[in-house]
N, C-alpha and C. Protein backbone atom coordinates (compact mmCIF):
# COMPACT_ATOMS: atom_id res chain seq x y z
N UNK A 1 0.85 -1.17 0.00
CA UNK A 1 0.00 0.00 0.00
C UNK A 1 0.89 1.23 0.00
N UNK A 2 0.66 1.89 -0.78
CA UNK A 2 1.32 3.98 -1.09
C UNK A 2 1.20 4.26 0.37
N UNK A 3 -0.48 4.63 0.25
CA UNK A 3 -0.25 5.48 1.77
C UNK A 3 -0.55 4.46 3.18
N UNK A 4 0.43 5.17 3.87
CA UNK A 4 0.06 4.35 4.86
C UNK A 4 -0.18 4.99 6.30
N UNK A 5 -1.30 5.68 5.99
CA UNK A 5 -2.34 6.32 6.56
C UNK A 5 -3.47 5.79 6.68
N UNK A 6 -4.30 5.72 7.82
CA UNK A 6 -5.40 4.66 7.90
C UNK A 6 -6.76 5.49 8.70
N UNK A 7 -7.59 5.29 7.86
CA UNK A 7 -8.45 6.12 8.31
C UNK A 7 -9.65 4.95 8.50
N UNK A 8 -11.13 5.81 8.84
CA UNK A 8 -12.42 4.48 9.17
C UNK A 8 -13.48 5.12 8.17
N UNK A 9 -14.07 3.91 7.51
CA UNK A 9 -15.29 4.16 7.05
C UNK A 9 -16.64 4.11 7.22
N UNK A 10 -17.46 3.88 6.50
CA UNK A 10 -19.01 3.82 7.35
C UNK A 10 -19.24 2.49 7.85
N UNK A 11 -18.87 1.31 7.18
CA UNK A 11 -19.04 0.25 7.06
C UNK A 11 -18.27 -0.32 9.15
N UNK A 12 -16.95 0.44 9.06
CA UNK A 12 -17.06 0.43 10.24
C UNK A 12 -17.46 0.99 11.31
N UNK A 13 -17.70 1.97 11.17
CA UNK A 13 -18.80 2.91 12.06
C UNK A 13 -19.89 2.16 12.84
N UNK A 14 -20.69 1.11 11.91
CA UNK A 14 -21.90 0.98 12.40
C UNK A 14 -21.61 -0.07 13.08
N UNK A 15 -19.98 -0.83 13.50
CA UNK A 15 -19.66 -2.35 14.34
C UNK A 15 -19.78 -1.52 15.66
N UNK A 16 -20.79 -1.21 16.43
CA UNK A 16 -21.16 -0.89 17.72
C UNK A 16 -21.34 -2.00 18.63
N UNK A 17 -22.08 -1.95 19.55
CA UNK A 17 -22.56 -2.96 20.66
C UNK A 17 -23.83 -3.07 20.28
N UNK A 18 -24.84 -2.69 19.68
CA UNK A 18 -26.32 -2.68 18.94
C UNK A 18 -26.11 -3.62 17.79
N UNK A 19 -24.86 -3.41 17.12
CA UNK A 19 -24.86 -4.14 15.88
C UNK A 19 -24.29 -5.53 15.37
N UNK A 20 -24.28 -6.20 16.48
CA UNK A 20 -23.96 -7.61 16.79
C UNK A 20 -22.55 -7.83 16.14
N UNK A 21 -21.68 -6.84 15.88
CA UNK A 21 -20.27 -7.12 15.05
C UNK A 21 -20.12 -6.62 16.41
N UNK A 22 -18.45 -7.20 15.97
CA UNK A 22 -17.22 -7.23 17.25
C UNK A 22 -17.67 -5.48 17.58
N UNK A 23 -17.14 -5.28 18.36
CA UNK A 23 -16.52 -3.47 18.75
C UNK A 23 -15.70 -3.04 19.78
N UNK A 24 -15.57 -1.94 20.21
CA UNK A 24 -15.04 -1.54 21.46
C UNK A 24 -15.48 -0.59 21.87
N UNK A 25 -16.02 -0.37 23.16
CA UNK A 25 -16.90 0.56 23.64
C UNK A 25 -16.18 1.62 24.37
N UNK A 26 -14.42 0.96 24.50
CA UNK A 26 -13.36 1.76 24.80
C UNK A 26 -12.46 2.49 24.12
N UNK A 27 -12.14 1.95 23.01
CA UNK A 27 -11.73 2.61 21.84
C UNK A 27 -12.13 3.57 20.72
N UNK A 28 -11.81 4.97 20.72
CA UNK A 28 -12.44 5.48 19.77
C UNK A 28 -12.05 5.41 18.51
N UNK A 29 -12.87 5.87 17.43
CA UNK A 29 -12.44 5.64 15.42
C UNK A 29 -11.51 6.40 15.20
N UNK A 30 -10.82 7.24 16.26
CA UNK A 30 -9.40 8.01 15.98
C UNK A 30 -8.48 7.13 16.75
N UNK A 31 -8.51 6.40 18.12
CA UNK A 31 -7.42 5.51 18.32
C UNK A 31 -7.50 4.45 17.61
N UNK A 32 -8.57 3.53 16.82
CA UNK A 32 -8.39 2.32 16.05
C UNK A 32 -7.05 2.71 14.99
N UNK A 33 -7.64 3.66 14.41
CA UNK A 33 -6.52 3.70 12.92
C UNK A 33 -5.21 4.00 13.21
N UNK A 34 -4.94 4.91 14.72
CA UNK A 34 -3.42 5.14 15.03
C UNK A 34 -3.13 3.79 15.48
N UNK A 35 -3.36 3.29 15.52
CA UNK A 35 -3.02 1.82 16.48
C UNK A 35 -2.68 0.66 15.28
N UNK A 36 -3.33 1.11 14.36
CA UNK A 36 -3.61 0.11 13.24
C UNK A 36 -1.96 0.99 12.32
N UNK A 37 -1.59 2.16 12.43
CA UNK A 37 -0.80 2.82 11.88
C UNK A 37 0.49 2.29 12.33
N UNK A 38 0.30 2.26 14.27
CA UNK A 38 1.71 1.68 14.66
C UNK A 38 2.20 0.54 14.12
N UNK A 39 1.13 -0.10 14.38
CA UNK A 39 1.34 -1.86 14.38
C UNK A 39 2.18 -2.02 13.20
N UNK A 40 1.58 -1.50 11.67
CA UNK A 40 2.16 -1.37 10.57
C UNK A 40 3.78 -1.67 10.10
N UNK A 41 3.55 -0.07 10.80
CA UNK A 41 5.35 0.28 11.19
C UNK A 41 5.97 -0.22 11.65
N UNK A 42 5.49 -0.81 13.12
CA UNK A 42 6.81 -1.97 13.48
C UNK A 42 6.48 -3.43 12.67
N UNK A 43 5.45 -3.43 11.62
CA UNK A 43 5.72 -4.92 10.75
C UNK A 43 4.71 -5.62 11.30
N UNK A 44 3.48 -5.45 12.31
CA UNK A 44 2.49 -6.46 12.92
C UNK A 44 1.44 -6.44 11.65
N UNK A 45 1.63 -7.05 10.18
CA UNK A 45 0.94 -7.00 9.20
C UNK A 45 1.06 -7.98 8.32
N UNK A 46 -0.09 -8.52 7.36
CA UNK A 46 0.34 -9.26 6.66
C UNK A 46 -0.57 -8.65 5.01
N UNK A 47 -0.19 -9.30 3.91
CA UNK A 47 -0.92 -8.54 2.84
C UNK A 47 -2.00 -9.57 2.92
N UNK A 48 -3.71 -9.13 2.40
CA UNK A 48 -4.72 -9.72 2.28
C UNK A 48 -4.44 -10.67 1.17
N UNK A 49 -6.21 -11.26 0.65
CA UNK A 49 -6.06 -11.74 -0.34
C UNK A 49 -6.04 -11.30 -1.56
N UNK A 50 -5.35 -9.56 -2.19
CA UNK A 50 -5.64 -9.30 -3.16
C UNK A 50 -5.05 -8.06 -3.03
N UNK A 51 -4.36 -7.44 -3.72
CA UNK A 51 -3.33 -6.27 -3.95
C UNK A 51 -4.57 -5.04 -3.40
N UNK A 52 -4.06 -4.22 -2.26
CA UNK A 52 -4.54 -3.28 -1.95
C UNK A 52 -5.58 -3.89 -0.23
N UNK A 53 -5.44 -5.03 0.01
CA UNK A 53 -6.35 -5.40 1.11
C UNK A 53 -4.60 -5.90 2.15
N UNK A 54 -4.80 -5.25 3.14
CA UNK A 54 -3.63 -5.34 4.62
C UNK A 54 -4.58 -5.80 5.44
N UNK A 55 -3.94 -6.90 6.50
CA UNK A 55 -4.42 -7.85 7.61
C UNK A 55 -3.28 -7.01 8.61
N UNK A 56 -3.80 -6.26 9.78
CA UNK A 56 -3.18 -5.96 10.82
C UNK A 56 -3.41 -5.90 12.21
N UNK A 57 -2.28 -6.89 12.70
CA UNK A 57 -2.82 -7.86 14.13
C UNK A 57 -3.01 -6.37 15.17
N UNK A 58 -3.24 -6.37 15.83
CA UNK A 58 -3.47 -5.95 17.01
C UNK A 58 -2.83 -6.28 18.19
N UNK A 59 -2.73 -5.05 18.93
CA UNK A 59 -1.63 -5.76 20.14
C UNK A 59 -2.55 -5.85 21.11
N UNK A 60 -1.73 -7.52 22.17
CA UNK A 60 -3.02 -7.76 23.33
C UNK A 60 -3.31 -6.86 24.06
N UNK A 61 -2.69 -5.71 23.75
CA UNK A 61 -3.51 -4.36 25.27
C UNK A 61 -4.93 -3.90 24.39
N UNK A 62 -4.49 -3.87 22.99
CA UNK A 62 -5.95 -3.50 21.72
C UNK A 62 -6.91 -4.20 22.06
N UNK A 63 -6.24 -5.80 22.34
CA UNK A 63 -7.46 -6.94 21.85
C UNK A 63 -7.95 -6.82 23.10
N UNK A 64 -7.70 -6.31 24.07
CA UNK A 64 -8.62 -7.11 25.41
C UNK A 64 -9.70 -5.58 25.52
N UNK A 65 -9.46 -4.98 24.93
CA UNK A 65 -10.47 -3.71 24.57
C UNK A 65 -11.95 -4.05 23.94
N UNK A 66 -11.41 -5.36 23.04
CA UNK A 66 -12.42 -5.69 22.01
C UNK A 66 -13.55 -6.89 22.57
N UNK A 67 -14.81 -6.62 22.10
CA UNK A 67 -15.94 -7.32 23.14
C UNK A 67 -16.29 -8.29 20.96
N UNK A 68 -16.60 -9.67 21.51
CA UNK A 68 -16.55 -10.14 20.32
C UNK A 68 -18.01 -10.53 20.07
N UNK A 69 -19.17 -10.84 18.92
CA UNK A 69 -20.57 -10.88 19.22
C UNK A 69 -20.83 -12.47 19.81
N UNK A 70 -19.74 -13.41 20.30
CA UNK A 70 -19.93 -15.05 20.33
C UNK A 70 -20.42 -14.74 22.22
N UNK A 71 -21.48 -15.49 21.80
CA UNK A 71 -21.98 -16.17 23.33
C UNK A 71 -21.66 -17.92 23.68
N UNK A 72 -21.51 -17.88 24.69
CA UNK A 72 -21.28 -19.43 25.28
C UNK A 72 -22.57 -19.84 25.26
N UNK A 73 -23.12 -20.77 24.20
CA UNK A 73 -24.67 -20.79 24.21
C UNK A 73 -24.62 -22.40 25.15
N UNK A 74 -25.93 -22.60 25.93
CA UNK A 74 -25.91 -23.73 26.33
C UNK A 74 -27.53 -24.27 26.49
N UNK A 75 -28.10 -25.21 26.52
CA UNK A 75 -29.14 -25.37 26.60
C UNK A 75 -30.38 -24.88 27.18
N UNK A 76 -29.95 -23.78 27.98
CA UNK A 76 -31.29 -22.52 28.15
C UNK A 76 -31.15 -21.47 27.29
N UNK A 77 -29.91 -21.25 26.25
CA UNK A 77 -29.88 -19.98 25.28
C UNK A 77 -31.18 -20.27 24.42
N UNK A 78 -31.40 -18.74 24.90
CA UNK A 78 -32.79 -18.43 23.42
C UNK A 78 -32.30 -17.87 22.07
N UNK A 79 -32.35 -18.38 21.36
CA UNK A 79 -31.77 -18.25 19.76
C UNK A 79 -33.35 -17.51 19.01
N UNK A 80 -32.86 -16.79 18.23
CA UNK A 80 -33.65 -16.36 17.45
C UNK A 80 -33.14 -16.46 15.79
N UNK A 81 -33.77 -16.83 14.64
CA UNK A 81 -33.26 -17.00 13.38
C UNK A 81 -34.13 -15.95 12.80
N UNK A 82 -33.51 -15.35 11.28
CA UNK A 82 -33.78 -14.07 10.76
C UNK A 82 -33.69 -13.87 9.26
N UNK A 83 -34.34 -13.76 8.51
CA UNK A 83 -33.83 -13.75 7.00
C UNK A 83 -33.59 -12.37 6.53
N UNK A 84 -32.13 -11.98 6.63
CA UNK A 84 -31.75 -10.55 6.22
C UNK A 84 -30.53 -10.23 4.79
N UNK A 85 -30.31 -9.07 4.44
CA UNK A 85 -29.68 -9.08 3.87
C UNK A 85 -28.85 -7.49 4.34
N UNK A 86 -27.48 -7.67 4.00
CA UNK A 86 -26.60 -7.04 4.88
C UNK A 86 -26.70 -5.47 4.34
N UNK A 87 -27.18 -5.06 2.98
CA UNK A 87 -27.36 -4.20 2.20
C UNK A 87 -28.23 -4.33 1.17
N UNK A 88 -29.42 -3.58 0.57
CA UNK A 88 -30.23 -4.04 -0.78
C UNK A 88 -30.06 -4.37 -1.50
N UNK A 89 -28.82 -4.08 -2.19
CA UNK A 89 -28.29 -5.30 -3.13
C UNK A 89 -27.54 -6.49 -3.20
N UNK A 90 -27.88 -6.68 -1.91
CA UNK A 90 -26.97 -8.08 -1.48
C UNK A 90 -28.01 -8.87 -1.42
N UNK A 91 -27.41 -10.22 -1.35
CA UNK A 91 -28.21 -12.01 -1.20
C UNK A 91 -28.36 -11.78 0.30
N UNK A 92 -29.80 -12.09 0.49
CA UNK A 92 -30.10 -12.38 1.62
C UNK A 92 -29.46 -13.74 2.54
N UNK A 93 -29.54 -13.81 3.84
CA UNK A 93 -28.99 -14.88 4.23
C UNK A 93 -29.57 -14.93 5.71
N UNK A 94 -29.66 -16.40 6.46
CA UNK A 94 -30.18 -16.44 7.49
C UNK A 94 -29.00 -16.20 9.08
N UNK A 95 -29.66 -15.22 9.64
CA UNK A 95 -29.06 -14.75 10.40
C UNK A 95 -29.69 -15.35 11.74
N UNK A 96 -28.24 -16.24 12.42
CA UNK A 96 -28.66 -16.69 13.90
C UNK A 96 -27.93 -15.65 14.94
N UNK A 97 -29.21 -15.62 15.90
CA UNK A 97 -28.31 -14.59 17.29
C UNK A 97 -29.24 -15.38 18.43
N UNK A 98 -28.15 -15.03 19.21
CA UNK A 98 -28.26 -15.61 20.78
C UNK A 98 -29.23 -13.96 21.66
N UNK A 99 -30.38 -14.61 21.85
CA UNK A 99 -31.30 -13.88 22.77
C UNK A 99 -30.76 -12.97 24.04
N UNK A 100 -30.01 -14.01 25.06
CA UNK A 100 -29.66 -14.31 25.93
C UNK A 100 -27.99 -14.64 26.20
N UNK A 101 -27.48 -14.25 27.27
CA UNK A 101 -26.46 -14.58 27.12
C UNK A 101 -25.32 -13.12 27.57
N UNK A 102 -24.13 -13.30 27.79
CA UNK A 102 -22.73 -12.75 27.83
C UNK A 102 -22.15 -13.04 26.85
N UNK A 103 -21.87 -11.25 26.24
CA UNK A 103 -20.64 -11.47 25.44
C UNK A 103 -19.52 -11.63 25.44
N UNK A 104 -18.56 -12.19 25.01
CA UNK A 104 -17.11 -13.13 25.09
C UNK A 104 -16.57 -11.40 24.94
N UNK A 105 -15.33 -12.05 25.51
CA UNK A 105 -14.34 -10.93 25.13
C UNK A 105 -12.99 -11.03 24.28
N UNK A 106 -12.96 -10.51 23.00
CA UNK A 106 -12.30 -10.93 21.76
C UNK A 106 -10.96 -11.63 22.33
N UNK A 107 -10.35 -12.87 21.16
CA UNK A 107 -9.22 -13.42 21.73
C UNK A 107 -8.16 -13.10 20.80
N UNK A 108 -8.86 -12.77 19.66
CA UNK A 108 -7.54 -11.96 18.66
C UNK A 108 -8.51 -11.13 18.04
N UNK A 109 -7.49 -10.04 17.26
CA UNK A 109 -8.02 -8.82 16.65
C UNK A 109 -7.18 -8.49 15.49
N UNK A 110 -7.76 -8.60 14.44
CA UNK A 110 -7.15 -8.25 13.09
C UNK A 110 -7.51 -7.12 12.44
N UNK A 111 -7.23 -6.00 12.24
CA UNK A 111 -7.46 -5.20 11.43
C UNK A 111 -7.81 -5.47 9.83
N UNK A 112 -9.07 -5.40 9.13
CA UNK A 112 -9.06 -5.63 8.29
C UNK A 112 -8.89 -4.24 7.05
N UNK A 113 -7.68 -3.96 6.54
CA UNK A 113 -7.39 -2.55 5.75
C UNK A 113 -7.37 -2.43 4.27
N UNK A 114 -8.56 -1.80 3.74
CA UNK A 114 -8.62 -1.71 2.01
C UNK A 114 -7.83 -0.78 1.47
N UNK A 115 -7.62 -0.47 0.48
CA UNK A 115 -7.19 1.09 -0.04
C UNK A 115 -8.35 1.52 -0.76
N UNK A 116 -8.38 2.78 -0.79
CA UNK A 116 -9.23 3.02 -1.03
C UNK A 116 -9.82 3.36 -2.75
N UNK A 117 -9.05 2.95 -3.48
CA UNK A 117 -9.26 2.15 -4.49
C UNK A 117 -9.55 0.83 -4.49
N UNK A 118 -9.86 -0.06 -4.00
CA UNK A 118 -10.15 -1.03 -3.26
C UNK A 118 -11.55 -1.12 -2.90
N UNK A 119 -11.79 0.30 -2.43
CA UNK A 119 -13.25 0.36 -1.95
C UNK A 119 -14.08 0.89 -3.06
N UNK A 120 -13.48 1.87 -3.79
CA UNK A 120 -14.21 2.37 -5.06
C UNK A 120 -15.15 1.70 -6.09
N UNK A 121 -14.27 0.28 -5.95
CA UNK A 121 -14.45 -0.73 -7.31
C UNK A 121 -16.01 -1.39 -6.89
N UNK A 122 -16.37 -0.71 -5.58
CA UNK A 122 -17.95 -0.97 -4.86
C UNK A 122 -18.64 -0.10 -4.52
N UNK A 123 -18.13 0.68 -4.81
CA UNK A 123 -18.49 2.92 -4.06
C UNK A 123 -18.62 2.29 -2.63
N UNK A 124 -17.42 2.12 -2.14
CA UNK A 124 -17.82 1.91 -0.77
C UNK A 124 -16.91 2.67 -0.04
N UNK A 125 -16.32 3.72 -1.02
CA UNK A 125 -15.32 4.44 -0.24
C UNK A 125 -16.01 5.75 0.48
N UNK A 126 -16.42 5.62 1.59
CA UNK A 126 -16.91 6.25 2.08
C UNK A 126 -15.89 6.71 3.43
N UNK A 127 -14.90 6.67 3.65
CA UNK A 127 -13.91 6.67 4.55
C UNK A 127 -13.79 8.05 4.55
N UNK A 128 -13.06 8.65 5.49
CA UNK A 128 -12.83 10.19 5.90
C UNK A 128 -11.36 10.00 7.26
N UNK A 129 -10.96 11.47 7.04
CA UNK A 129 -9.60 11.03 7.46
C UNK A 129 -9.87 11.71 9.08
N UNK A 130 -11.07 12.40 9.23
CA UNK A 130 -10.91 13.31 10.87
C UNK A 130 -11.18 12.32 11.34
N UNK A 131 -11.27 10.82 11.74
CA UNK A 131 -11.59 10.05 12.90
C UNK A 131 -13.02 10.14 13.32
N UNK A 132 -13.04 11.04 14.57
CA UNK A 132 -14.13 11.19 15.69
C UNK A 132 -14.73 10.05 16.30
């Protein structure tokens, strides 16, 4: 990747605690990307599957920040099933979630990083560089 400047887009924006994706309720969208910047630099990275996509680990002080959506389900979990689709022009698909339950607390954390040509080739570049 050219730049290696890392900013957040919408797509991650909406991984809250409401939105059943991983998140951190401690971390803000201006410390993710500096963190994701260090790691870089000292080499905690690997290239994705496809020119312009970076995999960048996270260090365990990051990961124990991170709350992951997996519950320990056991035979009183109430499950609910869902037929959604992740965006309107996407294939729908059946979505299972746990009713009930404690959320795990992440055991690894990967940064997943596009360029933003990368994101274009879907108009999904919706990324911005102030954080907040």
């Amino acid at each position: 990747m050219m730049n290696e400047r890392v900013a957040v887009n919408e797509f991650v924006r909406r991984q809250t605690k409401e939105s059943g994706k991983s998140f951190s309720s401690q971390l803000s969208f201006k410390d993710i990307p500096l963190h994701a910047e260090l790691q870089m630099s000292a080499g905690y990275f690997k290239e994705g599957y496809r020119q312009g996509v970076r995999i960048v680990a996270a260090a365990a002080d990051i990961t124990k920040q991170f709350t992951c959506p997996f519950v320990k389900i056991d035979a009183a979990t109430e499950l609910s099933a869902k037929y959604v689709q992740r965006r309107p022009n996407e294939k729908y698909y059946i979505q299972v979630r746990a009713k009930t339950g404690t959320l795990l607390p992440a055991g690894k954390v990967e940064l997943i990083l596009y360029h933003h040509d990368v994101l274009a080739e879907n108009d999904e570049q919706s990324t911005t560089m102030n954080g907040s």
